[in-house]
PDB file of N, CA and C in Angstrom:
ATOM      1  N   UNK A   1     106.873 102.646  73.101  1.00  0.00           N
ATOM      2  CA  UNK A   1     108.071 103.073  73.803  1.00  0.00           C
ATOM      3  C   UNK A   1     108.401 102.034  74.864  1.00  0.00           C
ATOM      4  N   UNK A   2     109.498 101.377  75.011  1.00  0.00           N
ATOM      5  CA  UNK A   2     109.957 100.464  75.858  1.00  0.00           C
ATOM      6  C   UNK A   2     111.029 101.646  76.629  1.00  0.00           C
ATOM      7  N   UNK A   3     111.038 100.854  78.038  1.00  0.00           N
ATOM      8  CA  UNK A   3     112.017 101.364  78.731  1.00  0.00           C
ATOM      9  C   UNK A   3     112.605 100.124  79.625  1.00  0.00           C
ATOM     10  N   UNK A   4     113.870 100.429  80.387  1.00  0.00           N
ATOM     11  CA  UNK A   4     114.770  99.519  81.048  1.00  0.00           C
ATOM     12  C   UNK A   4     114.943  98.308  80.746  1.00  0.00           C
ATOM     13  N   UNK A   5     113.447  97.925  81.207  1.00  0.00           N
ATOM     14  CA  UNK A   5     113.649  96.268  81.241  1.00  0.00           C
ATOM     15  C   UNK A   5     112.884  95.266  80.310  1.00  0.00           C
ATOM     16  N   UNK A   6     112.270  96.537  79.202  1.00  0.00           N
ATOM     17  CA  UNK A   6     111.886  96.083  78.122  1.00  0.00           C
ATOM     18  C   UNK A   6     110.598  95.299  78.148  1.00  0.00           C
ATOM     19  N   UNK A   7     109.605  95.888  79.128  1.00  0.00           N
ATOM     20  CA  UNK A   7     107.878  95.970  78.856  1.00  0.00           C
ATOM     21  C   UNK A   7     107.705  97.705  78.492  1.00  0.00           C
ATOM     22  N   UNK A   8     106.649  97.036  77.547  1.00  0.00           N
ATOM     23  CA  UNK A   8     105.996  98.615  77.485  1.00  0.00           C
ATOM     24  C   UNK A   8     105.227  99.272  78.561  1.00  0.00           C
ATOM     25  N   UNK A   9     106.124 100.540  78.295  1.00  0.00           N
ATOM     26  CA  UNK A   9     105.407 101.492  79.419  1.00  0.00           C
ATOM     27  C   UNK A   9     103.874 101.619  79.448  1.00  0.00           C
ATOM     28  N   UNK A  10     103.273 101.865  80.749  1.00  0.00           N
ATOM     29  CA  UNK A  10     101.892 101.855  80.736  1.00  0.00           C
ATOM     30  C   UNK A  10     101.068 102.653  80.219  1.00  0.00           C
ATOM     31  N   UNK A  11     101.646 104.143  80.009  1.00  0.00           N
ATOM     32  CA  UNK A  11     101.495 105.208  79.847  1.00  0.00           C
ATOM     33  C   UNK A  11     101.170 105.364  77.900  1.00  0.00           C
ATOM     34  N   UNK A  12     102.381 104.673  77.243  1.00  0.00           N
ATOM     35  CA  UNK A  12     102.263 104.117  76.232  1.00  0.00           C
ATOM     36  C   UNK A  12     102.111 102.998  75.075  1.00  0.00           C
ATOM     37  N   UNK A  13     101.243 102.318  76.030  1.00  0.00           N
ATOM     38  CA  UNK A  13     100.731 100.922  75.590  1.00  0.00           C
ATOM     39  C   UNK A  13      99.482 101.287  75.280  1.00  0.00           C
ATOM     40  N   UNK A  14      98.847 100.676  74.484  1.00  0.00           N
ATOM     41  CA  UNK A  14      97.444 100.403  73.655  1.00  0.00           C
ATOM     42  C   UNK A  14      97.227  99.008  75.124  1.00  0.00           C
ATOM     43  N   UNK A  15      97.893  97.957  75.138  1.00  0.00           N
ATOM     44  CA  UNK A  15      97.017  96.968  75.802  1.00  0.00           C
ATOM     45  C   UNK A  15      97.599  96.655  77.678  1.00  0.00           C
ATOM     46  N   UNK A  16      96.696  96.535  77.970  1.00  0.00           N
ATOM     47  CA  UNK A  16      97.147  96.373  79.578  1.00  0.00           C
ATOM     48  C   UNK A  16      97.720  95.214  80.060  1.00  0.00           C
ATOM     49  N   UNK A  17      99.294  95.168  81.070  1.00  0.00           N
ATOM     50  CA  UNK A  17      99.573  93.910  81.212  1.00  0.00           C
ATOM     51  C   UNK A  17      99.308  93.457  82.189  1.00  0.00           C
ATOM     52  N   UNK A  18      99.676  92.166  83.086  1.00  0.00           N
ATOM     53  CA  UNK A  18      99.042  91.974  84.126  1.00  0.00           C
ATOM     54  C   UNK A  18     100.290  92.576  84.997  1.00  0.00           C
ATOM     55  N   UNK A  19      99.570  92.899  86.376  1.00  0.00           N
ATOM     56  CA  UNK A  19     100.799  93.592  87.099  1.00  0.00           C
ATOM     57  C   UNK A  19     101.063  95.163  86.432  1.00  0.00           C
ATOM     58  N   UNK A  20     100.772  95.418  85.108  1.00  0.00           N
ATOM     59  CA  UNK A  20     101.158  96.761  84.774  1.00  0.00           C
ATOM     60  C   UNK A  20     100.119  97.465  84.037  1.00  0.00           C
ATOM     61  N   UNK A  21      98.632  98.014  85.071  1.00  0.00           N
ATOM     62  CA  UNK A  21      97.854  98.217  83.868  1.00  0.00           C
ATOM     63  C   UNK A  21      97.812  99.603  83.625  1.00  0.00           C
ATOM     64  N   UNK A  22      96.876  99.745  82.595  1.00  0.00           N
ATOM     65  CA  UNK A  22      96.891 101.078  82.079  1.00  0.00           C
ATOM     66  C   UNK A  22      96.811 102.326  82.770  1.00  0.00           C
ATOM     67  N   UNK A  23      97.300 103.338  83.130  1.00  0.00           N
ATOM     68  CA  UNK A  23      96.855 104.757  83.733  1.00  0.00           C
ATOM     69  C   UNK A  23      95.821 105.523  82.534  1.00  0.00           C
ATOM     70  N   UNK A  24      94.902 105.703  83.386  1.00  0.00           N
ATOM     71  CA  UNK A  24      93.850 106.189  83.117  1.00  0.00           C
ATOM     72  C   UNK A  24      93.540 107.346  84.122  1.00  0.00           C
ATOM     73  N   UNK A  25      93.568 107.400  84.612  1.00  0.00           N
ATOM     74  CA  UNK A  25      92.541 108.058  85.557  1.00  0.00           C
ATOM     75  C   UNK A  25      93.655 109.624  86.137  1.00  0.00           C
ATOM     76  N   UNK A  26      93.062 110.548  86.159  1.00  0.00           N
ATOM     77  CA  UNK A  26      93.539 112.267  86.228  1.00  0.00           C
ATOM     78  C   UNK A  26      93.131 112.545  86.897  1.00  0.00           C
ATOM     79  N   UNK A  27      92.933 112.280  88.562  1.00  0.00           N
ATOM     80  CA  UNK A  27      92.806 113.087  89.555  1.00  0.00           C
ATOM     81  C   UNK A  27      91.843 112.593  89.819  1.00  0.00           C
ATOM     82  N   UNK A  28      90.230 112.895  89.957  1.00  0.00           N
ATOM     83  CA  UNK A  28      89.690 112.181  90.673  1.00  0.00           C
ATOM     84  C   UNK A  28      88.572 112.042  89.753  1.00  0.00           C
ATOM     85  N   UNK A  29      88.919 112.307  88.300  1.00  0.00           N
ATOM     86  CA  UNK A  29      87.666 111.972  87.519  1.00  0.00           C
ATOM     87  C   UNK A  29      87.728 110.870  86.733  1.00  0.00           C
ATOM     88  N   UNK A  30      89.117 110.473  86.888  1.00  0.00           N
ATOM     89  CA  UNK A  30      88.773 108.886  86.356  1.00  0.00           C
ATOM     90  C   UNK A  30      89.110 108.581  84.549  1.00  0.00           C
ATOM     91  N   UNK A  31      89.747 110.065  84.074  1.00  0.00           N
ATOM     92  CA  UNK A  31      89.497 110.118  82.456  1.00  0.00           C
ATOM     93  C   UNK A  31      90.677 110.223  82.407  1.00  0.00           C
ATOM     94  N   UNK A  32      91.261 109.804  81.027  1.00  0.00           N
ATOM     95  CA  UNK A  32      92.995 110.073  80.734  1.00  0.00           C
ATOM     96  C   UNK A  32      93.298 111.272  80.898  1.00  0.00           C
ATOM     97  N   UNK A  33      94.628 111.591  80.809  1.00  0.00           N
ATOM     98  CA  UNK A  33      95.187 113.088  80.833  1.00  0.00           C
ATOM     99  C   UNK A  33      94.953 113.615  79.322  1.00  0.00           C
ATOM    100  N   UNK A  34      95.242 112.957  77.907  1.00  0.00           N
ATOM    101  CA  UNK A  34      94.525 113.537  77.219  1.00  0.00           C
ATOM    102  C   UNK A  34      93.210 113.576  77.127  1.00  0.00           C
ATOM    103  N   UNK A  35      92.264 112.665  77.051  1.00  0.00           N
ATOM    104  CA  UNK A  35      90.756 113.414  77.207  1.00  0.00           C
ATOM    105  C   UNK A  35      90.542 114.533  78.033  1.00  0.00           C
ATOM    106  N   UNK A  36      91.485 114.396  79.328  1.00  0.00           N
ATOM    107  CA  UNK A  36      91.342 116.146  80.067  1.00  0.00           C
ATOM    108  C   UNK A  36      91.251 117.111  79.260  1.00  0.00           C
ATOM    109  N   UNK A  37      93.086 117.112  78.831  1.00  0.00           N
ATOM    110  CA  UNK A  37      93.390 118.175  78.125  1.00  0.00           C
ATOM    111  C   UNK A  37      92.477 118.276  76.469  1.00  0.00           C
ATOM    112  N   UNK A  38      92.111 117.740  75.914  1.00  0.00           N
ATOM    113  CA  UNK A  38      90.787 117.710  74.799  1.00  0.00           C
ATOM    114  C   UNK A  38      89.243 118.655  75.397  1.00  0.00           C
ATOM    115  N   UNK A  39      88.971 117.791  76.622  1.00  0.00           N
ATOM    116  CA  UNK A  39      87.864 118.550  77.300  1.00  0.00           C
ATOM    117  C   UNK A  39      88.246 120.364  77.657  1.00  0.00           C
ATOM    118  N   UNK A  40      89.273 120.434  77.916  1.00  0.00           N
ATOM    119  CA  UNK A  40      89.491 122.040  77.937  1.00  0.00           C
ATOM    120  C   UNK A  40      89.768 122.919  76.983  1.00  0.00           C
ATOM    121  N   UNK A  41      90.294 122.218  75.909  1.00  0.00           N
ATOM    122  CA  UNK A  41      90.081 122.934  74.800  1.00  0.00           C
ATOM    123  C   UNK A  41      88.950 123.083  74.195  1.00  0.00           C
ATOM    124  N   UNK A  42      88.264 122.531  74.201  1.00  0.00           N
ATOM    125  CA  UNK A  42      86.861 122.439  73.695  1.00  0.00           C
ATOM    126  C   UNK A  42      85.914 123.211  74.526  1.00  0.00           C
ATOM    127  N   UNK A  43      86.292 123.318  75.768  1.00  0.00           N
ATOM    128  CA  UNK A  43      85.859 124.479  77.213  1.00  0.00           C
ATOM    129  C   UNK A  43      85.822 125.604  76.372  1.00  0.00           C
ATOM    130  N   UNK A  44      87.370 125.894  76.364  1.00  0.00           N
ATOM    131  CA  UNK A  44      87.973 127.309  75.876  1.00  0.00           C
ATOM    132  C   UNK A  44      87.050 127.570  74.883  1.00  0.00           C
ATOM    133  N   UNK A  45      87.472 126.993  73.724  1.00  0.00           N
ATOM    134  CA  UNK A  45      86.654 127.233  72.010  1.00  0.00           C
ATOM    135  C   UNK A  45      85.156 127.526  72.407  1.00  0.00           C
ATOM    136  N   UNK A  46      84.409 126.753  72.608  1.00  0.00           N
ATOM    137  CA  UNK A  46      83.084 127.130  73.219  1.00  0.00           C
ATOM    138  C   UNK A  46      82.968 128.586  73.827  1.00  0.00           C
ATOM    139  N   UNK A  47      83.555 128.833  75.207  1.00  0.00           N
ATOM    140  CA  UNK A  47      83.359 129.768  75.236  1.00  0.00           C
ATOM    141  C   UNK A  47      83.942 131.211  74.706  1.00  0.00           C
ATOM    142  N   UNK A  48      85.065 131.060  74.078  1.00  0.00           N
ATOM    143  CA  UNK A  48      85.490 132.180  72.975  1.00  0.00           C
ATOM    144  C   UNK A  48      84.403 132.090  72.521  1.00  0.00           C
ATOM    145  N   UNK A  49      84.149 130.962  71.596  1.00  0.00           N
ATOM    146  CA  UNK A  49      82.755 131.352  70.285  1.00  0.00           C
ATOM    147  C   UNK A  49      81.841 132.130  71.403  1.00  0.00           C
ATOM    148  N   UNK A  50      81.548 131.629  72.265  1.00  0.00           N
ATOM    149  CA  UNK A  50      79.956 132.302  72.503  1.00  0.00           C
ATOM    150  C   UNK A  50      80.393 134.126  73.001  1.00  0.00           C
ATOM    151  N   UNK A  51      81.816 134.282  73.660  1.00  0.00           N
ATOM    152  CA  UNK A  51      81.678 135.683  73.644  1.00  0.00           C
ATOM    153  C   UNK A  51      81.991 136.295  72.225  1.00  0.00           C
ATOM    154  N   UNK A  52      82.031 135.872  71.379  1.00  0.00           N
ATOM    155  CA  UNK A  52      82.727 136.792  70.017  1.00  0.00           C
ATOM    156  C   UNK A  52      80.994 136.801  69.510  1.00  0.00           C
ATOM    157  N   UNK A  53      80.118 135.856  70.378  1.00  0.00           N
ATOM    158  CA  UNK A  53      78.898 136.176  69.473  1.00  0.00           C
ATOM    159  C   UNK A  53      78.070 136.871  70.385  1.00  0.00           C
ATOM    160  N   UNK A  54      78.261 136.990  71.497  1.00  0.00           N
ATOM    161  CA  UNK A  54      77.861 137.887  72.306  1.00  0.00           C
ATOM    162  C   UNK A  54      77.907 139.389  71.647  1.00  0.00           C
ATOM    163  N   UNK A  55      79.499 139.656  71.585  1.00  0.00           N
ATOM    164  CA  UNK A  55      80.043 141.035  70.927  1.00  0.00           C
ATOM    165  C   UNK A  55      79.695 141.514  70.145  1.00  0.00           C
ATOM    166  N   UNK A  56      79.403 140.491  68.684  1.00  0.00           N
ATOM    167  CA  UNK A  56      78.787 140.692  68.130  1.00  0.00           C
ATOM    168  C   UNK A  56      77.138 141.283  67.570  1.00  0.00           C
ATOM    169  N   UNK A  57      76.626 140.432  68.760  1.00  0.00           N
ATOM    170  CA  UNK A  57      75.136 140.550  68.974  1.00  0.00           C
ATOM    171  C   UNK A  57      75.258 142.374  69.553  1.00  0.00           C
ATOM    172  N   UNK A  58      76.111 142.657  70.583  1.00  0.00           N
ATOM    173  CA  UNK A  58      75.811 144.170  70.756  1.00  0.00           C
ATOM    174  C   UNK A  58      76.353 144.602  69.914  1.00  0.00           C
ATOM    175  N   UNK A  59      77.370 144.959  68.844  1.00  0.00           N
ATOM    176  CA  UNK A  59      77.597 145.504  67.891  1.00  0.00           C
ATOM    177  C   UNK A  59      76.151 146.014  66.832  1.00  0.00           C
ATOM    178  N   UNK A  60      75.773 144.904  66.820  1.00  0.00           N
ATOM    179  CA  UNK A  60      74.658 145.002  65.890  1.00  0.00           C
ATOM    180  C   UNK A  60      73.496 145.954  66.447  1.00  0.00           C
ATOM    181  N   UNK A  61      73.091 145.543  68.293  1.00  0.00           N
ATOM    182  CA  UNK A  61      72.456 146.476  68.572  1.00  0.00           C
ATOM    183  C   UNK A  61      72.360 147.503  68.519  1.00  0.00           C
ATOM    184  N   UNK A  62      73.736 147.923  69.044  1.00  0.00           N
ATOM    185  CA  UNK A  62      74.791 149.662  68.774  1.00  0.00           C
ATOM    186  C   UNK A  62      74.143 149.774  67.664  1.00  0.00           C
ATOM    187  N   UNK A  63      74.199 149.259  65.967  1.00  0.00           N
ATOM    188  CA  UNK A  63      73.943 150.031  64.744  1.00  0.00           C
ATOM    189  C   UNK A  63      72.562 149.841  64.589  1.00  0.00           C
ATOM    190  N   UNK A  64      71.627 149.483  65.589  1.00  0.00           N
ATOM    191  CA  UNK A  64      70.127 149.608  65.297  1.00  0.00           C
ATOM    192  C   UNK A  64      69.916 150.539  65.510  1.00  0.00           C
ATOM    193  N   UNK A  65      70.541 150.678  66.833  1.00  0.00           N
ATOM    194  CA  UNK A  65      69.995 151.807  68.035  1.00  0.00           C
ATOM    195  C   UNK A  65      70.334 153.346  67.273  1.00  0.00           C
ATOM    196  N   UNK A  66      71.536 153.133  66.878  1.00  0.00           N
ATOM    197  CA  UNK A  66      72.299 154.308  65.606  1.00  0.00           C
ATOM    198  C   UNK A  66      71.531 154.644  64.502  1.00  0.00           C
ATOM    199  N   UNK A  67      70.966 153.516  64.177  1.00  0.00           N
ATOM    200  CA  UNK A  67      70.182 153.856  63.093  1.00  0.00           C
ATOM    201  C   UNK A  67      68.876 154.279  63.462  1.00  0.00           C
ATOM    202  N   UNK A  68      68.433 153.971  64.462  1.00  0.00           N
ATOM    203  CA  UNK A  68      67.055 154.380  64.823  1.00  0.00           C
ATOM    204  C   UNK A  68      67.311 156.082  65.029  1.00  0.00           C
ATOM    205  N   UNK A  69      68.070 156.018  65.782  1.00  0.00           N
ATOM    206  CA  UNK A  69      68.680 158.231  65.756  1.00  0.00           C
ATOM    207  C   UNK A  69      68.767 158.731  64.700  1.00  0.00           C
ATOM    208  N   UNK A  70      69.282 158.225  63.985  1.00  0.00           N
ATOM    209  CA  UNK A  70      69.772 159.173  62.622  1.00  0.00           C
ATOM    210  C   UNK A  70      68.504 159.123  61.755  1.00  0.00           C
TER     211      UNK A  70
END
């Protein structure tokens, strides 16, 4: 993507120019804004999975415990 004055933007360049280098860095950790946004999805997913296996895990208890009564 070029804009105005016809260097590529920094934002969307693969290579760094002099005077215009790459943005990298998201606040104070230093990582692109997509690797952020990658790292939180992968947050999220993780922990969905582990509560659906949590839930699971007591579900199962529930029908031990059920079955141990009956």
């Amino acid at each position: 993507m070029t804009i105005d004055n016809g260097y590529n933007h920094a934002l969307f360049s693969s290579k760094s120019r002099v005077g215009y280098p790459r943005r990298t860095s998201f606040g104070q950790r230093g990582i692109s804004f997509d690797r952020f946004i990658q790292e939180r999805l992968i947050n999220m997913v993780d922990s969905l999975l582990l509560h659906l296996f949590a839930k699971k895990t007591e579900i199962s208890a529930l029908r031990n415990n059920i079955a141990v009564l009956v």
